[in-house]
Protein backbone atom coordinates (compact mmCIF):
# COMPACT_ATOMS: atom_id res chain seq x y z
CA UNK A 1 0.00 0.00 0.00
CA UNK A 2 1.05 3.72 -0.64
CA UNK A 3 1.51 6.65 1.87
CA UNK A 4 -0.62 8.27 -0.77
CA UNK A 5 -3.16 5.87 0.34
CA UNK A 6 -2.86 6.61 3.65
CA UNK A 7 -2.95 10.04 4.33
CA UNK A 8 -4.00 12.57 2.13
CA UNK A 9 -3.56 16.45 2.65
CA UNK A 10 -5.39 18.62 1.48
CA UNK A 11 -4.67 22.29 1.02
CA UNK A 12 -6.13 25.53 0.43
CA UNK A 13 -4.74 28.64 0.29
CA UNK A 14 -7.34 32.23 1.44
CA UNK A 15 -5.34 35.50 1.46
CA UNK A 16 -2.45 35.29 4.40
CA UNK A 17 -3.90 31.80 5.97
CA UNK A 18 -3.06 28.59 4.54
CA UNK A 19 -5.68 25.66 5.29
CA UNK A 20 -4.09 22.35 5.63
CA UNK A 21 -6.06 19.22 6.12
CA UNK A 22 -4.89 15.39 7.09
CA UNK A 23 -7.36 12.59 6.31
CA UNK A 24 -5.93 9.04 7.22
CA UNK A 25 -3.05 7.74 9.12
CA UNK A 26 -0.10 10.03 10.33
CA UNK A 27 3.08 7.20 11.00
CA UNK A 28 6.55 6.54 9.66
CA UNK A 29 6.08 5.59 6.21
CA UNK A 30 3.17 9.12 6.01
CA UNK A 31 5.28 11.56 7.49
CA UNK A 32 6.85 12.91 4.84
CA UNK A 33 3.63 13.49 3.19
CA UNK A 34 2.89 15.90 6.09
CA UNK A 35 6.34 17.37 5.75
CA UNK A 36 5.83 18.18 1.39
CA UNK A 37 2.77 19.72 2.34
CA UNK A 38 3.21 21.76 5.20
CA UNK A 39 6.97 22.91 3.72
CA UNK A 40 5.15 24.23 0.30
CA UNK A 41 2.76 26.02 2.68
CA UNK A 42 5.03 27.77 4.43
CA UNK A 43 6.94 28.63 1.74
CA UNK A 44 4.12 31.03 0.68
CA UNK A 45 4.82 32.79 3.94
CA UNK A 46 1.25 33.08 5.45
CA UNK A 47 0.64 34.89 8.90
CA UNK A 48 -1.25 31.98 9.36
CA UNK A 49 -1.63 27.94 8.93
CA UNK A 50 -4.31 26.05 9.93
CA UNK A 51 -3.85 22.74 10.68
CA UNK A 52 -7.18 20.52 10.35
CA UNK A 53 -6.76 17.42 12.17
CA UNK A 54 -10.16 16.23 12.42
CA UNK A 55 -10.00 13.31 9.67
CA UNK A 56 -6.89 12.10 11.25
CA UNK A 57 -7.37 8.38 12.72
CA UNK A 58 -4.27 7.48 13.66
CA UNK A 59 -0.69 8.91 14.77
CA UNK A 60 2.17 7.01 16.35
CA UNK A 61 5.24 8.50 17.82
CA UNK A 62 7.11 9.29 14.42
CA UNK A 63 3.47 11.50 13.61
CA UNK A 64 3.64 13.07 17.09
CA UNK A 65 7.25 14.00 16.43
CA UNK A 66 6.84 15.49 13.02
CA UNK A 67 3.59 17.76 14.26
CA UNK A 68 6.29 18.69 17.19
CA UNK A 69 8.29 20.03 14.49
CA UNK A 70 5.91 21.21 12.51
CA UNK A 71 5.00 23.48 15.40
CA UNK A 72 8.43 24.90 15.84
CA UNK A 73 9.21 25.27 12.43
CA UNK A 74 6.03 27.61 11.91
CA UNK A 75 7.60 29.27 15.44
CA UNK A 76 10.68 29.91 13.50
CA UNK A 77 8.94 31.42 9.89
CA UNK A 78 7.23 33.52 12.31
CA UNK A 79 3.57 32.00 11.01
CA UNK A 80 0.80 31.14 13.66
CA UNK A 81 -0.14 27.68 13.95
CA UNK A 82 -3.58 26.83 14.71
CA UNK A 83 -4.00 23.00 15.55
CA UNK A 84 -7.95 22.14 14.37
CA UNK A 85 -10.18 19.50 14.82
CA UNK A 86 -7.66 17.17 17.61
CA UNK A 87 -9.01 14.25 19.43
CA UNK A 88 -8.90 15.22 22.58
CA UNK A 89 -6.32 12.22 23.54
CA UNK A 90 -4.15 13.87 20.96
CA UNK A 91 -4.76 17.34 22.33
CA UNK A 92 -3.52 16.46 25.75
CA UNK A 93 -0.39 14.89 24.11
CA UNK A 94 0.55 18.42 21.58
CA UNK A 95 -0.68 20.61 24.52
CA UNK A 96 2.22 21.32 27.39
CA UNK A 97 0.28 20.04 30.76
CA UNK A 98 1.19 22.39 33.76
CA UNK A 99 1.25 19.21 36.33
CA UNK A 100 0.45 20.83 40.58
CA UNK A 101 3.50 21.81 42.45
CA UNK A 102 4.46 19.20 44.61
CA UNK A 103 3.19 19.87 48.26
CA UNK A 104 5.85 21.42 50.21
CA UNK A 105 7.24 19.08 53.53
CA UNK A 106 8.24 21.10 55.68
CA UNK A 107 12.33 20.43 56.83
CA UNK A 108 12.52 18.50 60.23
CA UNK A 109 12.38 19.71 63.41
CA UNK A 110 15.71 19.88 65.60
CA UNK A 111 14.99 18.62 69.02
């Protein structure tokens, strides 16, 4: 089977936003897929990308890693990234979790 059958992106381009959309399976042998797209969209310089994750059924690590990048490489092009459309498992995965301060013990007591 093909990547091509795997995932396809779709793309559409509206004044200074770039709409990109993944339908299918985001894994090893798909990630570069992701990669062509997003890279030709960001070559256009938008403010903007959305990134439309709702027809996305699956993503292993190697997906996970490549939307990490994803993310800092629109950081670096200066270009807002807008993640659409995440399952909410997936959303607590991209999203950085602020995780309670430990509670505080306090030091022992001389006696």
């Amino acid at each position: 089977m093909r990547a091509e059958d795997l995932l396809q992106t779709h793309t559409l381009w509206h004044r200074d936003t770039v709409h990109l959309r993944l339908a299918g399976e985001l894994d090893l042998a798909t990630v570069p897929l992701l990669q062509a797209a997003a890279t030709t969209a960001m070559n256009t310089r938008p403010r903007h990308l959305h990134l439309d994750l709702t027809d996305l059924t699956f993503c292993d690590t190697t997906g996970l890693r490549a939307l990490h990048q994803l993310t800092h490489q629109a950081h670096q092009a200066h270009i807002h990234l807008h993640l659409t459309g995440t399952h909410p498992r997936l959303h607590r995965t991209l999203t950085p979790q602020h995780t309670p301060s430990s509670p505080r013990i306090p030091p022992a007591q001389r006696y």
